[in-house]
C-alpha atoms as a PDB file:
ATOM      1  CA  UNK A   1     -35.572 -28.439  -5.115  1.00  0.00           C
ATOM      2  CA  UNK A   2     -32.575 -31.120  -5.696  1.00  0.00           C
ATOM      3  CA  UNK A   3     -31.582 -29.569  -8.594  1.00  0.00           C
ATOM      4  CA  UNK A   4     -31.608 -26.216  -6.877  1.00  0.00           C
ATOM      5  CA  UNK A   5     -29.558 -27.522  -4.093  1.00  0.00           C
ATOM      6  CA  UNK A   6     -27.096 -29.245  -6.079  1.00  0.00           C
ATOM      7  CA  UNK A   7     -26.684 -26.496  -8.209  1.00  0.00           C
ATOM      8  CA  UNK A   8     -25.814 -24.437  -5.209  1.00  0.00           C
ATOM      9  CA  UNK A   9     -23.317 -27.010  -3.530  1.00  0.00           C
ATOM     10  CA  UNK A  10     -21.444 -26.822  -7.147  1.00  0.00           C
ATOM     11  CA  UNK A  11     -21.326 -22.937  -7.117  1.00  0.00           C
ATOM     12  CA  UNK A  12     -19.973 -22.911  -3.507  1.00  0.00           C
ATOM     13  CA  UNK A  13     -17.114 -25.495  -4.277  1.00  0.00           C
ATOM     14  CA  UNK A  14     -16.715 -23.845  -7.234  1.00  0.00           C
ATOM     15  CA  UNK A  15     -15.863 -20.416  -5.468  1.00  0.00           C
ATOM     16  CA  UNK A  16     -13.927 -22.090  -2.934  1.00  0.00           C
ATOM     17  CA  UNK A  17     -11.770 -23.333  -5.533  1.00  0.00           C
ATOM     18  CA  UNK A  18     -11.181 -20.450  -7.490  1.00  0.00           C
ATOM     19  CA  UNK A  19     -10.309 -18.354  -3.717  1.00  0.00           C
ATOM     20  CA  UNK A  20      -7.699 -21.580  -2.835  1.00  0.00           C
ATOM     21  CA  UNK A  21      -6.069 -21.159  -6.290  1.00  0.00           C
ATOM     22  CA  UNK A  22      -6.402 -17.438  -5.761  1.00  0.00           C
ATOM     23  CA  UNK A  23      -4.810 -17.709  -2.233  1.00  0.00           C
ATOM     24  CA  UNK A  24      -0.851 -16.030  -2.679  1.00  0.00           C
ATOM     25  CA  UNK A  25       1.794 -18.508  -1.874  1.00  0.00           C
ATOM     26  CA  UNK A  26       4.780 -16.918   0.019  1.00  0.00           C
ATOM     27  CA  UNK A  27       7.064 -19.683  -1.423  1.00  0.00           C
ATOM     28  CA  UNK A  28       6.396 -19.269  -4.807  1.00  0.00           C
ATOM     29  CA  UNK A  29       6.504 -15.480  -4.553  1.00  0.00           C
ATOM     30  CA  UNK A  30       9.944 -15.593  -3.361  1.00  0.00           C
ATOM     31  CA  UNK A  31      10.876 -16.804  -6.604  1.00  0.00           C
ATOM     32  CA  UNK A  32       8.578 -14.498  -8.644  1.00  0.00           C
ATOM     33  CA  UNK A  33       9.572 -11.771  -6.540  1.00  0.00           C
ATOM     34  CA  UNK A  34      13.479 -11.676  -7.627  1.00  0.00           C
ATOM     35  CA  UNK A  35      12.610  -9.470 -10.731  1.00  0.00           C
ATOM     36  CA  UNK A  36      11.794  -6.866  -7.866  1.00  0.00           C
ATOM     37  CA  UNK A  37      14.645  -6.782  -5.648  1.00  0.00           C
ATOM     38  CA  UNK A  38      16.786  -4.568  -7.628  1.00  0.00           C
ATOM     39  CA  UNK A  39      14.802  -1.601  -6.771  1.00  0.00           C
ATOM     40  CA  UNK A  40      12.613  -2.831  -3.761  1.00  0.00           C
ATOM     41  CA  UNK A  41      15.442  -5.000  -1.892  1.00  0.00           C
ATOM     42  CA  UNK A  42      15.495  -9.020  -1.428  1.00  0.00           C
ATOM     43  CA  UNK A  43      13.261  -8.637   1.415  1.00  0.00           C
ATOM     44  CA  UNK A  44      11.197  -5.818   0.724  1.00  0.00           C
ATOM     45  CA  UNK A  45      13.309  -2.936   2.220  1.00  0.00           C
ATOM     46  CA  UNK A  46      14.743  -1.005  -0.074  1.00  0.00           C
ATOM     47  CA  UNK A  47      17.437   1.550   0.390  1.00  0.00           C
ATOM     48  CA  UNK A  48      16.218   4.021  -2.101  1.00  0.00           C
ATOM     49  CA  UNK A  49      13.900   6.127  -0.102  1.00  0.00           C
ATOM     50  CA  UNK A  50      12.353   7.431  -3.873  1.00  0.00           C
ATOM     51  CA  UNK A  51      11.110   3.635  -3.831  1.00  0.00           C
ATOM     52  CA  UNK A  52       8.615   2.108  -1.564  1.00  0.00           C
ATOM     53  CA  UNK A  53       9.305  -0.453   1.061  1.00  0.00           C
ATOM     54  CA  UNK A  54       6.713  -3.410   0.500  1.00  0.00           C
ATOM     55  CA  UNK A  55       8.261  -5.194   3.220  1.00  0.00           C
ATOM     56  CA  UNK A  56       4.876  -5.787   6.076  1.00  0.00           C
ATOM     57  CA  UNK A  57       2.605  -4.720   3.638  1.00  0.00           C
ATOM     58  CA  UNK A  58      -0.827  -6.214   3.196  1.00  0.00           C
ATOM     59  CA  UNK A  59      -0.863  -8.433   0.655  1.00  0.00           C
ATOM     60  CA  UNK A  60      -4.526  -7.444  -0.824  1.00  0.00           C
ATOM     61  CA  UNK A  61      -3.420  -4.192  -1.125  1.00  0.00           C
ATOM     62  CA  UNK A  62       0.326  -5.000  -2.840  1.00  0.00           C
ATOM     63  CA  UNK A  63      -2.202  -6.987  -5.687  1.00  0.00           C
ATOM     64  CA  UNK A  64      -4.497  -4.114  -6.311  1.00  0.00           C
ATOM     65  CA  UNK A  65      -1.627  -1.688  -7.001  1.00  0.00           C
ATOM     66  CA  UNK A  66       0.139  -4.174  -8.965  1.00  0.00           C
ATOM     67  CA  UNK A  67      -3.292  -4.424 -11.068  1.00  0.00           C
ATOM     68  CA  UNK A  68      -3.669  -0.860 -11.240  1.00  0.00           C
ATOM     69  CA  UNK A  69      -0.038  -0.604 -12.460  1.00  0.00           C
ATOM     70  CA  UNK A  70      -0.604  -3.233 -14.852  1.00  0.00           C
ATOM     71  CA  UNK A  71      -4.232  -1.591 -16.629  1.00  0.00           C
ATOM     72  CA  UNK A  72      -2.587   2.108 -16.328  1.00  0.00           C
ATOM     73  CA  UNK A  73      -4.791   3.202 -13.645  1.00  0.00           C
ATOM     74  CA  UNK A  74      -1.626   4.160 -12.016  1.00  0.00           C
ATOM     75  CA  UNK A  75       1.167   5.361 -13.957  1.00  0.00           C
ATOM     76  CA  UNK A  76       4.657   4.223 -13.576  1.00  0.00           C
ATOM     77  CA  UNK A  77       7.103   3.393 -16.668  1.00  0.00           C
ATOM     78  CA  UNK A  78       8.933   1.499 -14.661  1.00  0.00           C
ATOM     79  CA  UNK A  79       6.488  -0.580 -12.915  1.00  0.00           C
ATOM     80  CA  UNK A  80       3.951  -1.465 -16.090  1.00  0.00           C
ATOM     81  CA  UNK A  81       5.998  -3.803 -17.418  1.00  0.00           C
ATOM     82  CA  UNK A  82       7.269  -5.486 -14.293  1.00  0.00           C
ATOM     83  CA  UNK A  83       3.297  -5.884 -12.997  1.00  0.00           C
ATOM     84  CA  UNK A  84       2.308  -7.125 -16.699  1.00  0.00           C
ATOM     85  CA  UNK A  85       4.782 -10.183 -16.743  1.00  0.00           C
ATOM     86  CA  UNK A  86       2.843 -11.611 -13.970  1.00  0.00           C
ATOM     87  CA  UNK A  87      -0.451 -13.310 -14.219  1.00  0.00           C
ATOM     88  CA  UNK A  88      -2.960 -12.898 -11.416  1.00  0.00           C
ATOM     89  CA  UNK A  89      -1.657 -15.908  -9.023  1.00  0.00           C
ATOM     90  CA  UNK A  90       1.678 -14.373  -9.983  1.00  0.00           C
ATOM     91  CA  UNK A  91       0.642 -11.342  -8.109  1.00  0.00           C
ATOM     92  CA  UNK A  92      -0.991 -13.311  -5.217  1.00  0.00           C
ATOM     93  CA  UNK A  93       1.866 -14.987  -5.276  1.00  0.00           C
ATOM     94  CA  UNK A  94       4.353 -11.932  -4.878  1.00  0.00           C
ATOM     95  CA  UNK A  95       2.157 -10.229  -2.542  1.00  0.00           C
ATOM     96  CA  UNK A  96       2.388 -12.924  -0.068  1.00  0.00           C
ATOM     97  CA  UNK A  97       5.635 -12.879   0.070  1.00  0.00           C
ATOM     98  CA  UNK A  98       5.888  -9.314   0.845  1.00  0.00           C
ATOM     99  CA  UNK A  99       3.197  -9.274   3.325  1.00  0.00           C
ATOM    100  CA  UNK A 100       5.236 -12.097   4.898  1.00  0.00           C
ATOM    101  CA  UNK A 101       8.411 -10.079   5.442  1.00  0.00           C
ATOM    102  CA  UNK A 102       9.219  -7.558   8.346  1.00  0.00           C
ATOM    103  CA  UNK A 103       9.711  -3.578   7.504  1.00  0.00           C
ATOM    104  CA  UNK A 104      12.521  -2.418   8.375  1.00  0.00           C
ATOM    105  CA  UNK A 105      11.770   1.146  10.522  1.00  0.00           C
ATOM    106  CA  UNK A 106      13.818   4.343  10.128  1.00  0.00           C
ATOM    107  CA  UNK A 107      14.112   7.706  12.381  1.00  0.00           C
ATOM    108  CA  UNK A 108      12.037  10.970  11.817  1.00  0.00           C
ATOM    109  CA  UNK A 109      13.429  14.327  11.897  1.00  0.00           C
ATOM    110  CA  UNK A 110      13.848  15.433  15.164  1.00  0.00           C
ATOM    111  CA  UNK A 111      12.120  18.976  14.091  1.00  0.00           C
ATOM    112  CA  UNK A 112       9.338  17.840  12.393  1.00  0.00           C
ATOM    113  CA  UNK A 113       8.264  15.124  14.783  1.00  0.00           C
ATOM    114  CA  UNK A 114       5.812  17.640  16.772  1.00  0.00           C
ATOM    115  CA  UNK A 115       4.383  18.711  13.747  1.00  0.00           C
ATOM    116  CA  UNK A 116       4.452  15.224  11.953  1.00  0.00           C
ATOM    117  CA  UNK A 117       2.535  13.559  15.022  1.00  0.00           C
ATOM    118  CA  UNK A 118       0.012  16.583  15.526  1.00  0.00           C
ATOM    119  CA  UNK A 119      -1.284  16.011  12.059  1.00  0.00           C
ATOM    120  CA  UNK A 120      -1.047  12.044  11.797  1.00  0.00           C
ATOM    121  CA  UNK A 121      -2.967  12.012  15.393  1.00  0.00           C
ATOM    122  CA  UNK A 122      -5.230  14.747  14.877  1.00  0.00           C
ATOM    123  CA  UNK A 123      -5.040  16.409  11.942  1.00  0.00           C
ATOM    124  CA  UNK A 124      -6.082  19.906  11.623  1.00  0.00           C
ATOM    125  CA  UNK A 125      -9.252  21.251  12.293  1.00  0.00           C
ATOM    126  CA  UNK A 126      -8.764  24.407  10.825  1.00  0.00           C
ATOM    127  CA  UNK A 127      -7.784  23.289   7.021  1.00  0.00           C
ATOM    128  CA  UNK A 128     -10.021  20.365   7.299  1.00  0.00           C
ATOM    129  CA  UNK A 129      -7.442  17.937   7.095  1.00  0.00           C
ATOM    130  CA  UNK A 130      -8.727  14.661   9.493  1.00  0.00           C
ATOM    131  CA  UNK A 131      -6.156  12.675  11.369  1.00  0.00           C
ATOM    132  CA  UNK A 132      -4.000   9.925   9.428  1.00  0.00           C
ATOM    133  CA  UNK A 133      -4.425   7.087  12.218  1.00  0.00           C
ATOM    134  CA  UNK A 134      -8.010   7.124  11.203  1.00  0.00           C
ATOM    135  CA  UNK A 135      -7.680   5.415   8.761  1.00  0.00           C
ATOM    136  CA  UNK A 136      -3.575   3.920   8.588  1.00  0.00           C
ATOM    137  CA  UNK A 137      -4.131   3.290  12.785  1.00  0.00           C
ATOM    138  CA  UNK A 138      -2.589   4.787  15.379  1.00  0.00           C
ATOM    139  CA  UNK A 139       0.945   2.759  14.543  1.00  0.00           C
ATOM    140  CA  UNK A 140       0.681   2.928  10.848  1.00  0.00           C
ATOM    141  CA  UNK A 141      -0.446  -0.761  10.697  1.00  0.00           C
ATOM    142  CA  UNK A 142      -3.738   0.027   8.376  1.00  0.00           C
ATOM    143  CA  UNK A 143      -6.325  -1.821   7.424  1.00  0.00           C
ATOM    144  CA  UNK A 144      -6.345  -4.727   5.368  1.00  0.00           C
ATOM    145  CA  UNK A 145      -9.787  -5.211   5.357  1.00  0.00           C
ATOM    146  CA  UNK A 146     -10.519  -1.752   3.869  1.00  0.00           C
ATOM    147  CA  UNK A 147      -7.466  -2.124   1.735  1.00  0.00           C
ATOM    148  CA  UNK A 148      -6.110   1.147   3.018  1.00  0.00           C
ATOM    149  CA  UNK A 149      -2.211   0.145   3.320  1.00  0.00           C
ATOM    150  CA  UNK A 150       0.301   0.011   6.447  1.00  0.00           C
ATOM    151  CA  UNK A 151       2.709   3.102   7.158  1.00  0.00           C
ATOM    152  CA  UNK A 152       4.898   2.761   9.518  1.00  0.00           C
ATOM    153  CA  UNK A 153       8.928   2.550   8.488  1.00  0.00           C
ATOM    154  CA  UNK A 154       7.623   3.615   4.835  1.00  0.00           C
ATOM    155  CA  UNK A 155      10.302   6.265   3.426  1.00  0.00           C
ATOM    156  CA  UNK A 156       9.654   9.572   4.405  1.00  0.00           C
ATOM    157  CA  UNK A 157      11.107  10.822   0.587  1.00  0.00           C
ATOM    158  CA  UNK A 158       8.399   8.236  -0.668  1.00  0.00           C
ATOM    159  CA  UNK A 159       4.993   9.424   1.729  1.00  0.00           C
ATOM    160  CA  UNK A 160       6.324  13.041   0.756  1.00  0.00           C
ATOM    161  CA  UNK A 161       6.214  12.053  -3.201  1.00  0.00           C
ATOM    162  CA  UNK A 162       3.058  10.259  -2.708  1.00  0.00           C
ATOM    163  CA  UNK A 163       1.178  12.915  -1.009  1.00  0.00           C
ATOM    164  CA  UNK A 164       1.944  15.831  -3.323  1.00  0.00           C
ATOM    165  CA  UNK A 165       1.187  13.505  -6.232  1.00  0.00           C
ATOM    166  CA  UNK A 166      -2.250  13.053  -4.543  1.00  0.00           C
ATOM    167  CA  UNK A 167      -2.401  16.533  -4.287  1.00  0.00           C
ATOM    168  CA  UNK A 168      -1.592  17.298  -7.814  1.00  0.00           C
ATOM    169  CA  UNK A 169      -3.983  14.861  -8.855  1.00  0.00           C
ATOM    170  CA  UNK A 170      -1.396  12.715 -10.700  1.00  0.00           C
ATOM    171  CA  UNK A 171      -2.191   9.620  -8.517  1.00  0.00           C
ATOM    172  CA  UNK A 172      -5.469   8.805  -7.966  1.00  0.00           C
ATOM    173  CA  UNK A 173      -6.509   5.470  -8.043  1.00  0.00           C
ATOM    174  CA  UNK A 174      -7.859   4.367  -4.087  1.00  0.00           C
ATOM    175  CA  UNK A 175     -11.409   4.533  -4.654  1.00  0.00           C
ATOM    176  CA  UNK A 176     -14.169   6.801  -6.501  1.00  0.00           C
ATOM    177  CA  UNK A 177     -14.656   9.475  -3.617  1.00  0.00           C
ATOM    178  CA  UNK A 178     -10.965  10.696  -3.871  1.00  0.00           C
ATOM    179  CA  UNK A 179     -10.293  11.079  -0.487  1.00  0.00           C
ATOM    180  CA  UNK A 180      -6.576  11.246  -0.450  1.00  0.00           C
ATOM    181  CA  UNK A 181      -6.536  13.848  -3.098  1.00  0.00           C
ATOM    182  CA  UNK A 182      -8.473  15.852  -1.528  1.00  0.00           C
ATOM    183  CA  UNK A 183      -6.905  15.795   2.105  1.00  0.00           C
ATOM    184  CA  UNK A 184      -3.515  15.537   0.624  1.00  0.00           C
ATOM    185  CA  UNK A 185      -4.248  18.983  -1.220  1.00  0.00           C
ATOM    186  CA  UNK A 186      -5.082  20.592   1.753  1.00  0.00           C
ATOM    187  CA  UNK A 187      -2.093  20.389   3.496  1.00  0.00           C
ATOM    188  CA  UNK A 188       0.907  22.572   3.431  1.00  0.00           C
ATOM    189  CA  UNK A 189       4.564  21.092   2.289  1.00  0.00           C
ATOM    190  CA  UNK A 190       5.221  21.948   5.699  1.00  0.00           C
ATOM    191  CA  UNK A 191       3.094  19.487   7.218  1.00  0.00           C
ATOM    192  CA  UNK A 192       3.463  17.073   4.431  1.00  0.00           C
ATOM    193  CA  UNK A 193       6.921  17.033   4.757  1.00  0.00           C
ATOM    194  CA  UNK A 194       6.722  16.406   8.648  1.00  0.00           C
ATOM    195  CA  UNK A 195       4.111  13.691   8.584  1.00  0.00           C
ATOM    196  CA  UNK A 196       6.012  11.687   6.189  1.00  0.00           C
ATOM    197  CA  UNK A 197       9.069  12.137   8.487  1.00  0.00           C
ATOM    198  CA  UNK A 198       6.850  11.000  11.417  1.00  0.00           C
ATOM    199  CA  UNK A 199       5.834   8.277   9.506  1.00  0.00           C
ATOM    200  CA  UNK A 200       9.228   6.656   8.619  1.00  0.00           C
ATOM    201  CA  UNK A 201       9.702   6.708  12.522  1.00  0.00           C
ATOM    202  CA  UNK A 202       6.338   5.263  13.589  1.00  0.00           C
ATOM    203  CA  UNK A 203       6.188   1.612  14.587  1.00  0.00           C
END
């Protein structure tokens, strides 16, 4: 029963070690992070809307796409070799630094906002396509927990690029039921346009 118990004590220090070394330090990913500022900005906000703002995003979620760019599981020529220069604390590291900045939030288009909001809010009943907020939340802030990312001041250029490559089945990486893919290729350009408009307005 000793045994047992010190076996146990060693296995749960153990794991608590490997989470603490695991554990992103925004200091160190300021550093690490320079390699991305050319495209992404200094602090996150970049000024290409074809590039995403990581700026306020959650850091779990910045390290799973950097894995999946690193393995292939998403495809990016650009990306693969900046994800594959860092090790795994490197990517803790750089996430938490991100996560640690604040988005900067643009405007939507004044004539898409109706439509943008409608679907976001409630989606559309008719085509099947459910409500962003259920899942992003009502002010694009997501949920970390779920590793489903935050929204709000993303590039509408970006959203529109991601959603049609959902569509098109080019990206699809979030989990095994496809969920994005499949609401994403239910909606019109219309309404994918708009919601990504809404969405570089929401905050």
């Amino acid at each position: 029963m000793k045994n047992w118990l010190a076996i146990s004590i060693t296995l749960l220090v153990s794991i608590g070690a490997q989470q603490a070394h695991a554990a992103g330090d925004p200091v160190a990913g300021k550093e690490k992070a320079a390699q991305c500022a050319a495209c992404h900005g200094a602090d996150g906000n970049s000024l290409n809307p074809e590039w995403p703002k990581l700026a306020g995003q959650h850091a779990d979620y910045l390290v799973k796409q950097l894995s999946y760019f690193e393995k292939g599981e998403r495809e990016n020529v650009t990306m693969k070799p900046m994800a594959s220069v860092l090790d795994e604390q490197g990517r803790e590291d750089v996430a938490a630094y991100f996560a640690t900045q604040k988005a900067s939030i643009g405007a939507a288009d004044p004539e898409l906002v109706e439509l943008g909001e409608r679907i976001y809010r409630s989606g559309n009943p008719v085509s099947k396509v459910a409500a962003c907020m259920g899942c992003h939340g009502p002010n694009g802030a997501g949920n970390p927990s779920a590793l489903y990312p935050a929204l709000r001041g993303q590039h509408a250029q970006y959203v529109e690029n991601q959603l049609h490559g959902f569509a098109e089945g080019k990206r699809a990486n979030e989990n095994a039921k496809k969920m994005m893919q499949i609401l994403a290729a239910r909606m019109t350009n219309k309404e994918i346009r708009a919601v990504a408009s809404y969405i570089q307005g929401l905050h």
